[in-house]
Protein backbone atom coordinates (compact mmCIF):
# COMPACT_ATOMS: atom_id res chain seq x y z
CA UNK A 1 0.00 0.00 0.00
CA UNK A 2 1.40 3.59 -0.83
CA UNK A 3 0.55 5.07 2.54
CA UNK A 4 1.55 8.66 1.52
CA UNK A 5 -1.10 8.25 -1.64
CA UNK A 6 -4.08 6.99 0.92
CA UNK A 7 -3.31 9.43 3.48
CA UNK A 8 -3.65 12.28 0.92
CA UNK A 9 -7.01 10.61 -0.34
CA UNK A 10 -8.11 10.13 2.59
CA UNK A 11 -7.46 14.12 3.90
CA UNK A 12 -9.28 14.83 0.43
CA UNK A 13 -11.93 12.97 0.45
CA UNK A 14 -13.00 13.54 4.39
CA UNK A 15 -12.05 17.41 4.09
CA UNK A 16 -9.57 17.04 7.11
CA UNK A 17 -7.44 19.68 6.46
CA UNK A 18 -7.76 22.79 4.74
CA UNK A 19 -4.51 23.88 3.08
CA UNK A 20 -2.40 26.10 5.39
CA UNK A 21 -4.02 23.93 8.61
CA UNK A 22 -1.76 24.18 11.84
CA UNK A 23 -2.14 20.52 12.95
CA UNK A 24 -1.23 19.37 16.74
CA UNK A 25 -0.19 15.95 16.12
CA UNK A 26 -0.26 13.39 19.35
CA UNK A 27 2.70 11.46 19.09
CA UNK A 28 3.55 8.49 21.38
CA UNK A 29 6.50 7.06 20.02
CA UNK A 30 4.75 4.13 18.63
CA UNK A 31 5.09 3.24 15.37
CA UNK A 32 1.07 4.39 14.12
CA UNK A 33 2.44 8.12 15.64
CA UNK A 34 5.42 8.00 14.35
CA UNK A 35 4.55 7.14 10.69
CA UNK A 36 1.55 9.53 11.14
CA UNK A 37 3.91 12.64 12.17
CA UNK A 38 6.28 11.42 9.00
CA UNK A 39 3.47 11.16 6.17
CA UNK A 40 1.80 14.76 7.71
CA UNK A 41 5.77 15.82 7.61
CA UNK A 42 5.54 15.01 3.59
CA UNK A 43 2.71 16.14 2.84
CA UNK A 44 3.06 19.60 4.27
CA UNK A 45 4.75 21.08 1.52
CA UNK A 46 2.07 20.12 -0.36
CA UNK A 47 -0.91 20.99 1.95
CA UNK A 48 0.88 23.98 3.45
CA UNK A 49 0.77 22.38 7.01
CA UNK A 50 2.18 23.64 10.27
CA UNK A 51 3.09 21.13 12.35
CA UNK A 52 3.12 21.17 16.13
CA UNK A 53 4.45 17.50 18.14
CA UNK A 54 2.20 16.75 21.40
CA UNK A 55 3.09 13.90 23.43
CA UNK A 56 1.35 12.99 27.34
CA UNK A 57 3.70 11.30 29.52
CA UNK A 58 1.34 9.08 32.02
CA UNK A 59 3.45 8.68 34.38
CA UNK A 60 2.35 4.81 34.98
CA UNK A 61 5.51 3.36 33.37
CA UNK A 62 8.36 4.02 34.75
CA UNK A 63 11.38 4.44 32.93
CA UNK A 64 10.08 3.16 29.63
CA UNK A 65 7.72 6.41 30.26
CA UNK A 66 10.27 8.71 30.94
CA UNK A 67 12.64 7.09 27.17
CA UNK A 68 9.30 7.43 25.06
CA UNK A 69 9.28 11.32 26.28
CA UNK A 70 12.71 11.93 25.54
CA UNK A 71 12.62 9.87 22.16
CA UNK A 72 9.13 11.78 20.93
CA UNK A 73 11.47 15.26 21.72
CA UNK A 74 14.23 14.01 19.94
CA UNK A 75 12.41 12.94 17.24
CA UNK A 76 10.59 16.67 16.80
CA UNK A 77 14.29 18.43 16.97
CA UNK A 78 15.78 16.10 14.23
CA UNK A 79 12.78 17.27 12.14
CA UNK A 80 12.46 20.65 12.42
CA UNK A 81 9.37 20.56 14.92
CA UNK A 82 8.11 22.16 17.80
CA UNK A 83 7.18 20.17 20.41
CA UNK A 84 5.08 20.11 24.03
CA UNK A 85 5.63 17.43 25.91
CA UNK A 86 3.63 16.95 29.43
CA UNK A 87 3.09 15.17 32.32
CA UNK A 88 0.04 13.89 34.58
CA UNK A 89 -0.66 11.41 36.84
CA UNK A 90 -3.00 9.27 35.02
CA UNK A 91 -3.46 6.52 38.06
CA UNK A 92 -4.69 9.22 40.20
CA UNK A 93 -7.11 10.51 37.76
CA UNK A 94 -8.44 7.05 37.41
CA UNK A 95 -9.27 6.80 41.01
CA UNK A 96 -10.27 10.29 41.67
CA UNK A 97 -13.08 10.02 38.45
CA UNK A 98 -13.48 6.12 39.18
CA UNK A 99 -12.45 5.53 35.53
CA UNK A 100 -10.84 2.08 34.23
CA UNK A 101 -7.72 2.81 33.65
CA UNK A 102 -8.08 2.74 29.86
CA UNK A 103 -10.27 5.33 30.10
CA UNK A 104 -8.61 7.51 32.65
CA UNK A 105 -5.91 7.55 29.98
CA UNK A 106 -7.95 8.78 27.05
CA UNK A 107 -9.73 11.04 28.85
CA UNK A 108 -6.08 12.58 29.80
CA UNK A 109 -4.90 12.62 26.26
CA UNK A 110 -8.09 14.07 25.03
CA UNK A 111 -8.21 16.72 27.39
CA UNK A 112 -3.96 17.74 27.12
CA UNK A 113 -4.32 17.94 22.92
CA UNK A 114 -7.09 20.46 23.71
CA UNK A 115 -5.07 22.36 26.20
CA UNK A 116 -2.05 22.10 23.24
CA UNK A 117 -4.49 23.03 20.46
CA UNK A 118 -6.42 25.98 22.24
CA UNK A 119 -2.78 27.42 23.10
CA UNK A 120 -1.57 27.30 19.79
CA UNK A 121 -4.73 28.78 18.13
CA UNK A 122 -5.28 25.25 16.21
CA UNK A 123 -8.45 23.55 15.10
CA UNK A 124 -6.59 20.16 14.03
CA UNK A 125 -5.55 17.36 16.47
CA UNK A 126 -4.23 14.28 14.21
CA UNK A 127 -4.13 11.11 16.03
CA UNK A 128 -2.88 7.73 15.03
CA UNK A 129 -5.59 5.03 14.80
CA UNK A 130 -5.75 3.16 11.91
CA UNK A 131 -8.09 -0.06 10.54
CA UNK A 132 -6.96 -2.63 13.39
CA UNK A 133 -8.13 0.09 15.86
CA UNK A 134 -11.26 0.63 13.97
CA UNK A 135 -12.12 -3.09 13.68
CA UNK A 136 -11.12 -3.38 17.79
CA UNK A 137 -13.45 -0.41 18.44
CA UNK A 138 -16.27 -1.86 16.85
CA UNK A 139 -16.14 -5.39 18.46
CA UNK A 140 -15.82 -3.94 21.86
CA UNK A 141 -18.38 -1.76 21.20
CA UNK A 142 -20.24 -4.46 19.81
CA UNK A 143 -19.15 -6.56 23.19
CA UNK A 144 -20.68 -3.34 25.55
CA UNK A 145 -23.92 -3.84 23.88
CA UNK A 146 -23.72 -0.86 21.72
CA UNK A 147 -26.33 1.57 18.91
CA UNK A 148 -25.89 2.66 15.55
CA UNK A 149 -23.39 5.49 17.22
CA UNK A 150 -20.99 2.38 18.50
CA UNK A 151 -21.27 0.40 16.29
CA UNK A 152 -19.92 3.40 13.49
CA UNK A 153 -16.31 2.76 15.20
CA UNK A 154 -14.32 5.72 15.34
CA UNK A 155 -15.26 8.22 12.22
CA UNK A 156 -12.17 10.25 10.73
CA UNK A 157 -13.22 13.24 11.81
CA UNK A 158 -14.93 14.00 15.16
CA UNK A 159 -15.85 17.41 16.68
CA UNK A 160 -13.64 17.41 20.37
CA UNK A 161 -16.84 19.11 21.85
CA UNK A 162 -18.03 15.95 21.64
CA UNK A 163 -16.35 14.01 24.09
CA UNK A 164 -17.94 13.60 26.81
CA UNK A 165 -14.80 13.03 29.04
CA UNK A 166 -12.66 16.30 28.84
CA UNK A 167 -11.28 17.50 31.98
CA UNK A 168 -13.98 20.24 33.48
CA UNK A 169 -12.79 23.85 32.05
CA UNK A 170 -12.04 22.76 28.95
CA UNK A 171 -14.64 24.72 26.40
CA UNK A 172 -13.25 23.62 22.84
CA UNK A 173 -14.49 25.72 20.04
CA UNK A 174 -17.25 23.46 17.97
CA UNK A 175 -14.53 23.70 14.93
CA UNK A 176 -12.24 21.91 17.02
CA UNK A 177 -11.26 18.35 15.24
CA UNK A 178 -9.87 15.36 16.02
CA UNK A 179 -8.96 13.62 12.71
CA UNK A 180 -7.82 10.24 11.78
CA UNK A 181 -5.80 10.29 8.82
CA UNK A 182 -4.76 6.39 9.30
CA UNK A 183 -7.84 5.21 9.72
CA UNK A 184 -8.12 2.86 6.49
CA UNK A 185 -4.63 1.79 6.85
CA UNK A 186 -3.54 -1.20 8.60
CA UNK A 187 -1.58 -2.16 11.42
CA UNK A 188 0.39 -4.32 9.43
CA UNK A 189 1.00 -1.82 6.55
CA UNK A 190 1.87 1.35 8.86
CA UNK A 191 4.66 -1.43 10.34
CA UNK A 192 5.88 -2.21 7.03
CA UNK A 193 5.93 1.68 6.33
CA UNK A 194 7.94 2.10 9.32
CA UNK A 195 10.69 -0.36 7.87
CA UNK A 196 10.67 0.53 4.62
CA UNK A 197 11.71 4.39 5.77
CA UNK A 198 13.62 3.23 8.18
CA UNK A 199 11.91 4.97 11.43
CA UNK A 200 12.71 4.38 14.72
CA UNK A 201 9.82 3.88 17.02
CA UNK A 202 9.25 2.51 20.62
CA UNK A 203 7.22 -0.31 21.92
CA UNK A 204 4.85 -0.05 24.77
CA UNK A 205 4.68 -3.13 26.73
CA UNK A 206 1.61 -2.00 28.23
CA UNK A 207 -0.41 -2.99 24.98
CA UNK A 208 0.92 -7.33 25.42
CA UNK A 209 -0.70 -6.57 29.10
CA UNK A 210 -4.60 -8.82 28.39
CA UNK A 211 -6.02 -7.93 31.18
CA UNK A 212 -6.70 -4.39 29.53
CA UNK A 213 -9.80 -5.08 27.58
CA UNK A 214 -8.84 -3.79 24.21
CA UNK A 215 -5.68 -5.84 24.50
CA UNK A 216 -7.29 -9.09 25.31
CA UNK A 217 -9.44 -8.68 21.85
CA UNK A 218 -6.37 -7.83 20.09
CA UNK A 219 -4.12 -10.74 21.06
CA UNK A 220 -6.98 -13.29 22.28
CA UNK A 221 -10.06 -12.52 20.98
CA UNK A 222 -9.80 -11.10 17.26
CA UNK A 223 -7.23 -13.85 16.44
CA UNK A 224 -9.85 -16.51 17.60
CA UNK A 225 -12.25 -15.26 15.57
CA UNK A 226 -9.88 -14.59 12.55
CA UNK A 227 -9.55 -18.69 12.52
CA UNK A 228 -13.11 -18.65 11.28
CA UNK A 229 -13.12 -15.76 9.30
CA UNK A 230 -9.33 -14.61 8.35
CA UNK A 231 -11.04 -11.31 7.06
CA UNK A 232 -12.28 -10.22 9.89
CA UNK A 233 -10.84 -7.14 10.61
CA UNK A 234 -11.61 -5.76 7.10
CA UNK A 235 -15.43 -6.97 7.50
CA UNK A 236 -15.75 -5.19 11.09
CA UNK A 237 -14.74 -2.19 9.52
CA UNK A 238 -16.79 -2.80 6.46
CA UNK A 239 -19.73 -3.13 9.24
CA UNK A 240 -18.40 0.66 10.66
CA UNK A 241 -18.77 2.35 7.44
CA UNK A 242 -22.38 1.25 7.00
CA UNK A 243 -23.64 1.63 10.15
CA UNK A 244 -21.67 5.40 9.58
CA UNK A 245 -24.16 6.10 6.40
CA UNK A 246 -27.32 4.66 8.07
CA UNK A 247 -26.63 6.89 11.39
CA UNK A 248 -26.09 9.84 9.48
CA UNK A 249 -29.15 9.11 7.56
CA UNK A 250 -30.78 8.54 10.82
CA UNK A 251 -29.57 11.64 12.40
CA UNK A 252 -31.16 13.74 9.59
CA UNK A 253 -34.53 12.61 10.56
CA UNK A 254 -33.78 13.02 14.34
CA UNK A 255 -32.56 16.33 13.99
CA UNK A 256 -36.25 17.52 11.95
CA UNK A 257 -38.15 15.47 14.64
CA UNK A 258 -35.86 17.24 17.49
CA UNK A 259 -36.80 20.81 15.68
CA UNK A 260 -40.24 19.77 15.60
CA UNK A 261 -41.32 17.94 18.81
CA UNK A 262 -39.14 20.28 20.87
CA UNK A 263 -41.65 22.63 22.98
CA UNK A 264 -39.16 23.79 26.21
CA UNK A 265 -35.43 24.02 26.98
CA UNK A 266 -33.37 24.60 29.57
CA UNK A 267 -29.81 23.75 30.77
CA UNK A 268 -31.38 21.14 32.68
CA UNK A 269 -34.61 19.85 31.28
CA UNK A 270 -35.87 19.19 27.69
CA UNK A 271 -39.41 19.14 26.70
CA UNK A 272 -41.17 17.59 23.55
CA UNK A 273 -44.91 17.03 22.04
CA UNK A 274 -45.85 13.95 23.62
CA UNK A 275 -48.22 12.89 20.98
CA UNK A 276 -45.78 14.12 18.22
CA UNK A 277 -42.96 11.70 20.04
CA UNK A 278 -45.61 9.11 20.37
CA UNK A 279 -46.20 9.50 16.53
CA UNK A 280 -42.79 8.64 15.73
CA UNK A 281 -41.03 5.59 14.25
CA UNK A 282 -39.40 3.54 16.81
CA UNK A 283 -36.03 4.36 15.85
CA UNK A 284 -36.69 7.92 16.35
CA UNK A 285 -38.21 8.04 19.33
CA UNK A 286 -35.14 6.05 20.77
CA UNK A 287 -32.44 8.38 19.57
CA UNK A 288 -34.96 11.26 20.65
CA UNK A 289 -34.46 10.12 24.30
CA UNK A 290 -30.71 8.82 24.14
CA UNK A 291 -29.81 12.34 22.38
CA UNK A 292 -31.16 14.33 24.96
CA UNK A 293 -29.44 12.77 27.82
CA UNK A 294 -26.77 13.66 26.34
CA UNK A 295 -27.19 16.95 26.05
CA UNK A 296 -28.25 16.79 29.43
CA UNK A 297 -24.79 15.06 30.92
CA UNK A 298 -21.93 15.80 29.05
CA UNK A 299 -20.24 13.54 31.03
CA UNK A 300 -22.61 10.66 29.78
CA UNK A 301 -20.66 8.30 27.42
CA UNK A 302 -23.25 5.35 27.23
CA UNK A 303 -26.64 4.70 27.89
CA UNK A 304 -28.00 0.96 28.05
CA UNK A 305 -29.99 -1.08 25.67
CA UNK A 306 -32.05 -1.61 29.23
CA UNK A 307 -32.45 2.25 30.03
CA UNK A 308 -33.16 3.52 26.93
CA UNK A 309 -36.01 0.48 26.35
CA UNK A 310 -37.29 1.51 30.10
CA UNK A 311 -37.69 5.22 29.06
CA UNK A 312 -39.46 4.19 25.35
CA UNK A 313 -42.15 1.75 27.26
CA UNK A 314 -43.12 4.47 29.99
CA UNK A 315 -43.27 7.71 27.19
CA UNK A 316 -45.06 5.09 25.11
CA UNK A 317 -47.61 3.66 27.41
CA UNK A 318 -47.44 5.62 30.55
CA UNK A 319 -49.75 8.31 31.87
CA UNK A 320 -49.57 11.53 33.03
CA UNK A 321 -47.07 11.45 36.26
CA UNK A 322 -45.34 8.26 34.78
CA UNK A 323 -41.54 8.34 35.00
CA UNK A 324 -38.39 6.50 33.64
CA UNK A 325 -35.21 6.89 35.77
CA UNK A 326 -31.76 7.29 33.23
CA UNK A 327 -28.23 7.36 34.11
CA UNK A 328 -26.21 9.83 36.06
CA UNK A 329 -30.12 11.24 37.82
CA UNK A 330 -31.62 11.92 34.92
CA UNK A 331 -35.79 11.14 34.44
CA UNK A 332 -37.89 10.89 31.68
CA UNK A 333 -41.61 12.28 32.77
CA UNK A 334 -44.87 11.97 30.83
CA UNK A 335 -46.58 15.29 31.12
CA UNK A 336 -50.52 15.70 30.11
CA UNK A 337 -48.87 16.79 26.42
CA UNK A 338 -44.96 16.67 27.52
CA UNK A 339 -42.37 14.21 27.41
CA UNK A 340 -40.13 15.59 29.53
CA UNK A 341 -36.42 14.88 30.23
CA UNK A 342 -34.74 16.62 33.02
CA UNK A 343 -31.83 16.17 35.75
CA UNK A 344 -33.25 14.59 38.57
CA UNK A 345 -36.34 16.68 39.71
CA UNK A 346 -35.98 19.63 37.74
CA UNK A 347 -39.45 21.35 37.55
CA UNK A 348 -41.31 21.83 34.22
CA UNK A 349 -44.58 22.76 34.65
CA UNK A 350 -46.77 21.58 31.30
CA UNK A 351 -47.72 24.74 29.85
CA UNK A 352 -51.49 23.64 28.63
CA UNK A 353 -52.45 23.70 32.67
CA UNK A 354 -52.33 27.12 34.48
CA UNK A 355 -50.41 26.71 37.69
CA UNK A 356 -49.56 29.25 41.29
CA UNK A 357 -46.27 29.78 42.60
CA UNK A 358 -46.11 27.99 46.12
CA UNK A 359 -47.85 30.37 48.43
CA UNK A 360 -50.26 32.17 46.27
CA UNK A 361 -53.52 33.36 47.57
CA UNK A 362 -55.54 35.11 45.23
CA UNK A 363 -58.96 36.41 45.65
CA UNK A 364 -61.18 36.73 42.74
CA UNK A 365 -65.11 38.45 42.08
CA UNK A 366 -68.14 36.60 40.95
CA UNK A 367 -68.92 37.07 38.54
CA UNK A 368 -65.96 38.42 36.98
CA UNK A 369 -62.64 37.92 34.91
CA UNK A 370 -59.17 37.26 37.05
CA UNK A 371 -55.75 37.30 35.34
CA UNK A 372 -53.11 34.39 36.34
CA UNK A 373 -49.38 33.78 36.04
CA UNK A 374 -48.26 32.33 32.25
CA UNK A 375 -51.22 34.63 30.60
CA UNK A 376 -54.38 31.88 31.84
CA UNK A 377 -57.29 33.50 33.07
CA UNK A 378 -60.04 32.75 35.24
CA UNK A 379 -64.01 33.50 33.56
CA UNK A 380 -66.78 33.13 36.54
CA UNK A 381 -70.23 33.45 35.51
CA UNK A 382 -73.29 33.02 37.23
CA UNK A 383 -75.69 30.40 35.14
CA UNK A 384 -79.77 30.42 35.10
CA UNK A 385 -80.22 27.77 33.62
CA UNK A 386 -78.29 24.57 33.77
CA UNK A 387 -78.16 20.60 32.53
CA UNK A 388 -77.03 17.93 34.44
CA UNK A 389 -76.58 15.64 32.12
CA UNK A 390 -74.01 18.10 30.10
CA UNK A 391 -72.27 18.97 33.82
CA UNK A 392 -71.63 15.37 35.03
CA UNK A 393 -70.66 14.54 30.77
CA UNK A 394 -68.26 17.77 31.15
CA UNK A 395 -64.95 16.20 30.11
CA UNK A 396 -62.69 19.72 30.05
CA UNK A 397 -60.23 19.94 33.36
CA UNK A 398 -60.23 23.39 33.08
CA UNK A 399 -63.89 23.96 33.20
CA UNK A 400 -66.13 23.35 36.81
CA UNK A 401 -69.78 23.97 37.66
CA UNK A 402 -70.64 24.31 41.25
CA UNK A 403 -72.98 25.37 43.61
CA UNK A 404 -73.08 28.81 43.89
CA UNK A 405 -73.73 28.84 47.30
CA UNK A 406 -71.20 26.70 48.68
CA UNK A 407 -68.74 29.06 46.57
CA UNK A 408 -70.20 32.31 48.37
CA UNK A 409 -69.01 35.46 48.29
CA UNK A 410 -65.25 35.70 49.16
CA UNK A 411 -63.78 32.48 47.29
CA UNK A 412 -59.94 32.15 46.57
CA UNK A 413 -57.06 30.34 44.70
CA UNK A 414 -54.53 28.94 46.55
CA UNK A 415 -51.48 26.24 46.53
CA UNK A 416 -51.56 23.31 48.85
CA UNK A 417 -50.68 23.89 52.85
CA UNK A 418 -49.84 21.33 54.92
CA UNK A 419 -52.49 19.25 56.25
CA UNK A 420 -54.68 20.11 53.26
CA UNK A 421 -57.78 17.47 53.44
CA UNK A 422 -60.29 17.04 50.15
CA UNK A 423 -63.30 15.24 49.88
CA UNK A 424 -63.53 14.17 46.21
CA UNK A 425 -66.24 13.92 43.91
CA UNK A 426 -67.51 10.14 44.01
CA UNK A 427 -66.41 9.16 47.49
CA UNK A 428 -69.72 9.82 49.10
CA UNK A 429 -68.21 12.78 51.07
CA UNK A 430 -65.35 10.93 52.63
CA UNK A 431 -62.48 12.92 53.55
CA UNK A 432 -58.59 12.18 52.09
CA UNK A 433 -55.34 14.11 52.08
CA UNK A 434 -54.63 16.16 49.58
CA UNK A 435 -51.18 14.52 49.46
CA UNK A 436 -52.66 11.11 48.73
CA UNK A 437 -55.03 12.17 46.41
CA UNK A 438 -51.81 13.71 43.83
CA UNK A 439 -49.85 10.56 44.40
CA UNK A 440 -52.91 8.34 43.57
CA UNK A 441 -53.98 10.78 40.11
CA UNK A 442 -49.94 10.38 39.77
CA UNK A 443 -49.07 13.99 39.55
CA UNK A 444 -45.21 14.31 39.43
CA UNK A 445 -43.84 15.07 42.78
CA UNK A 446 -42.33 18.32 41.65
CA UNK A 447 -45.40 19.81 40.26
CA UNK A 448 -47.47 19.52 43.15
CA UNK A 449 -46.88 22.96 45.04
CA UNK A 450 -47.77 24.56 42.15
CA UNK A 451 -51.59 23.22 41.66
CA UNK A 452 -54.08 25.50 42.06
CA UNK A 453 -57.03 24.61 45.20
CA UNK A 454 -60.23 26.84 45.27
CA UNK A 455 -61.44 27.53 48.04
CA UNK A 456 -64.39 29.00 49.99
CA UNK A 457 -65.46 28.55 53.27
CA UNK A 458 -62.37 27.04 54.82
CA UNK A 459 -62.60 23.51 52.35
CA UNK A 460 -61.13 23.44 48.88
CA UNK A 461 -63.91 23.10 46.43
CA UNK A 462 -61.85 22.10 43.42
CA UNK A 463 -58.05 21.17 42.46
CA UNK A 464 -57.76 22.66 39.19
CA UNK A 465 -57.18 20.30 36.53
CA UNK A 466 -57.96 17.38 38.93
CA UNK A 467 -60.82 16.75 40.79
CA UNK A 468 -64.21 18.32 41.98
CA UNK A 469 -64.89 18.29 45.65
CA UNK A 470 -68.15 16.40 46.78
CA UNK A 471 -69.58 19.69 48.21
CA UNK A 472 -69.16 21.90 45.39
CA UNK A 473 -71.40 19.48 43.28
CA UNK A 474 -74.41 20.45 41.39
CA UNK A 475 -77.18 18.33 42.41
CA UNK A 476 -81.03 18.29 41.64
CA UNK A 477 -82.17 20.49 43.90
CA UNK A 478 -79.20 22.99 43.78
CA UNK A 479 -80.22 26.66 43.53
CA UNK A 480 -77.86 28.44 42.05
CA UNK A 481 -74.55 27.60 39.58
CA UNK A 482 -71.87 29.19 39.55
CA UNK A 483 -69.48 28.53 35.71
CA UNK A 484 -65.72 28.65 35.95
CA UNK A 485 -63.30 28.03 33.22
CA UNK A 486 -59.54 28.56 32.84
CA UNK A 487 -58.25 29.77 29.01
CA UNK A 488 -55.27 30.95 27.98
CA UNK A 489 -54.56 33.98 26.10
């Protein structure tokens, strides 16, 4: 393979750098960084490229740790480069962030090539993975129990805003890349590379140690499975670069449906049309919810097969008050025409109901017209003439008809107290607590302060949106009726 021809294809056809690009390139010593910083060295005569060496020491290895820094600095001086070279203690940030290892690693690498880039004014961080990685990345992703998103591998260029590990502080620019300019090369044909120009590289012996996951499918695993299929690698990332064109496909219609469905957002809640979700394929209404926990938690990197299947079934089936629990305290919340995901209990109050703020007493005339928060008001109406059969059929939440003189003449809207008692309508004028009564109609726990009670004469006639009280009924031989109804402007 002419790796200097598929590199420059590959920048071409993936638009990874722009001619005149200053490129941080992470460097290990290894030979993937090493022929990496060699072909970008070749090519940026051509391209115009400034170069800029970045290597992380981890400080887990010793000696060998301490050669691969010096050899990465001596490599950038014999070639003309400039070079940063720092270190962190990558065991401590592993217990610190209870982070495997492996992880605690990338997310230190990550998180020093932004630190290098943003100081250097640079939009480019080139990395070394190539197809062997790839095909690695999608079985263990595959292993995890993994989406469309895994199961694309690694792509060859990703936005570094994206990462969901970066140390906190870090605020990379959304033009910010990581790029991949190996990534359809082989292991086996950057070593041969290596030879042919005669590089020197370094070996980690980190990467024989199995009982690092991605090791044990590189040495164990993959060359099991290459016994059955020798092609293995290349069909793994065959399987990457279709799932890669379905996902994007799929993200197109996700991102109208997002636009769409999309009612209320904050920096920690998210609000959609719950019969607009509801109306969506299934496919959509999954990446709805998994997309919006991450926005949520940047710190998210994967939600289950189990969660996301949890949160689906409730916004699918559930009613009003129903909730899903997702990682990291984040709940998914079916609203009367919400679906609502939001950080733990983080209020959002459904905008088709009119709601108090806690502690709210307001007086209103009858008849008469009475403004309330969020533009609702409150029409009160005395009626002559009335059906029953249309008042018990009423089917509106918002609208009440009740005996006028049980209302009498200085009735208000309040939020719940404590000890609140109700008698609802039905019960035969038995008495419950308010409190049970919203955790048996399942209103979410957060919203409940918020309801508005009418009262009159020291019992609450009505929660709004709820339930009638048993004394404010309109019976046969009621006198006179009394009309409310809530609308919004």
């Amino acid at each position: 393979m002419d790796i200097l021809r598929e590199v420059h294809h590959t920048i071409e056809v993936y638009h990874l750098l722009p001619a005149g690009a200053r490129v941080v390139v992470g460097v290990s010593g290894g030979p993937d960084s090493v022929a990496l910083l060699h072909v970008l060295r070749r090519l940026s005569g051509p391209l115009n490229l400034d170069l800029h060496v970045a290597h992380l020491h981890h400080a887990l290895r010793g000696a060998d740790a301490d050669a691969d820094a010096e050899f990465v600095a001596a490599l950038a001086a014999r070639w003309g480069l400039p070079c940063t070279i720092e270190r962190v203690d990558v065991q401590a940030i592993a217990e610190r962030e209870k982070l495997a290892l492996e992880e605690a690693a990338r997310h230190a690498r990550y998180a020093f090539l932004c630190r290098v880039a943003q100081r250097l004014g640079a939009v480019h961080i080139a990395v070394g993975h190539n197809a062997d990685d790839q095909a690695e990345t999608v079985l263990m992703h595959l292993l995890r129990g993994a989406g469309p998103a895994g199961l694309r591998g690694m792509l060859p260029e990703t936005r570094l805003c994206d990462y969901h590990l970066l140390a906190s502080g870090l605020n990379p620019p959304p033009e910010m890349q990581l790029i991949r300019p190996l990534l359809y090369i082989p292991r086996a044909d950057i070593e041969a590379y290596c030879a042919e120009q005669q590089l020197e590289t370094r070996f980690d012996r980190s990467n024989l140690d199995t009982t690092f996951f991605r090791n044990r499918l590189r040495h164990e695993v993959l060359p099991y499975l290459a016994q059955i299929n020798p092609r293995i690698a290349q069909r793994l990332c065959h399987l990457a670069e279709v799932v890669r064109a379905d996902y994007d496909m799929l993200h197109e219609f996700v991102s109208v449906a997002w636009d769409t469905l999309l009612v209320k957002e904050s920096a920690d809640m998210l609000a959609f049309n719950l019969a607009g979700w509801r109306g969506q394929p299934l496919a959509i209404q999954r990446a709805i919810i998994r997309c919006a926990a991450y926005q949520l938690c940047r710190s998210l990197r994967d939600v289950s097969f189990v969660h996301i299947e949890d949160a689906v079934r409730v916004a699918q089936h559930g009613v009003t008050g129903a909730q899903a629990t997702l990682p990291h305290g984040l709940r998914l919340t079916v609203g009367y025409m919400t679906l609502t995901i939001a950080a733990g209990e983080a209020l959002d109050l459904p905008p088709e109901k009119p709601w108090l703020q806690p502690g709210a007493r307001l007086p209103f005339i009858v008849p008469g017209e009475t403004s309330l928060p969020g533009g609702w008001r409150l029409h009160i109406q005395e009626v002559p003439h009335w059906n029953l059969e249309s008042i018990a059929n009423n089917c509106n939440p918002l609208v009440a008809w009740v005996d006028a003189d049980v209302l009498g003449d200085a009735p208000i809207l309040r939020t719940r107290q404590r000890g609140d008692t109700f008698q609802p309508q039905g019960l035969g004028g038995a008495t419950v607590r308010l409190s049970a009564l919203l955790t048996n109609v399942k209103m979410p726990r957060p919203w409940r302060d918020y309801v508005p009670l009418l009262e009159a004469g020291g019992q609450i006639l009505w929660v709004v949106g709820v339930r009638l009280s048993e004394a404010a009924v309109v019976r046969p031989d009621t006198q006179h009726v009394v009309y409310l109804r809530f609308t919004q402007a």
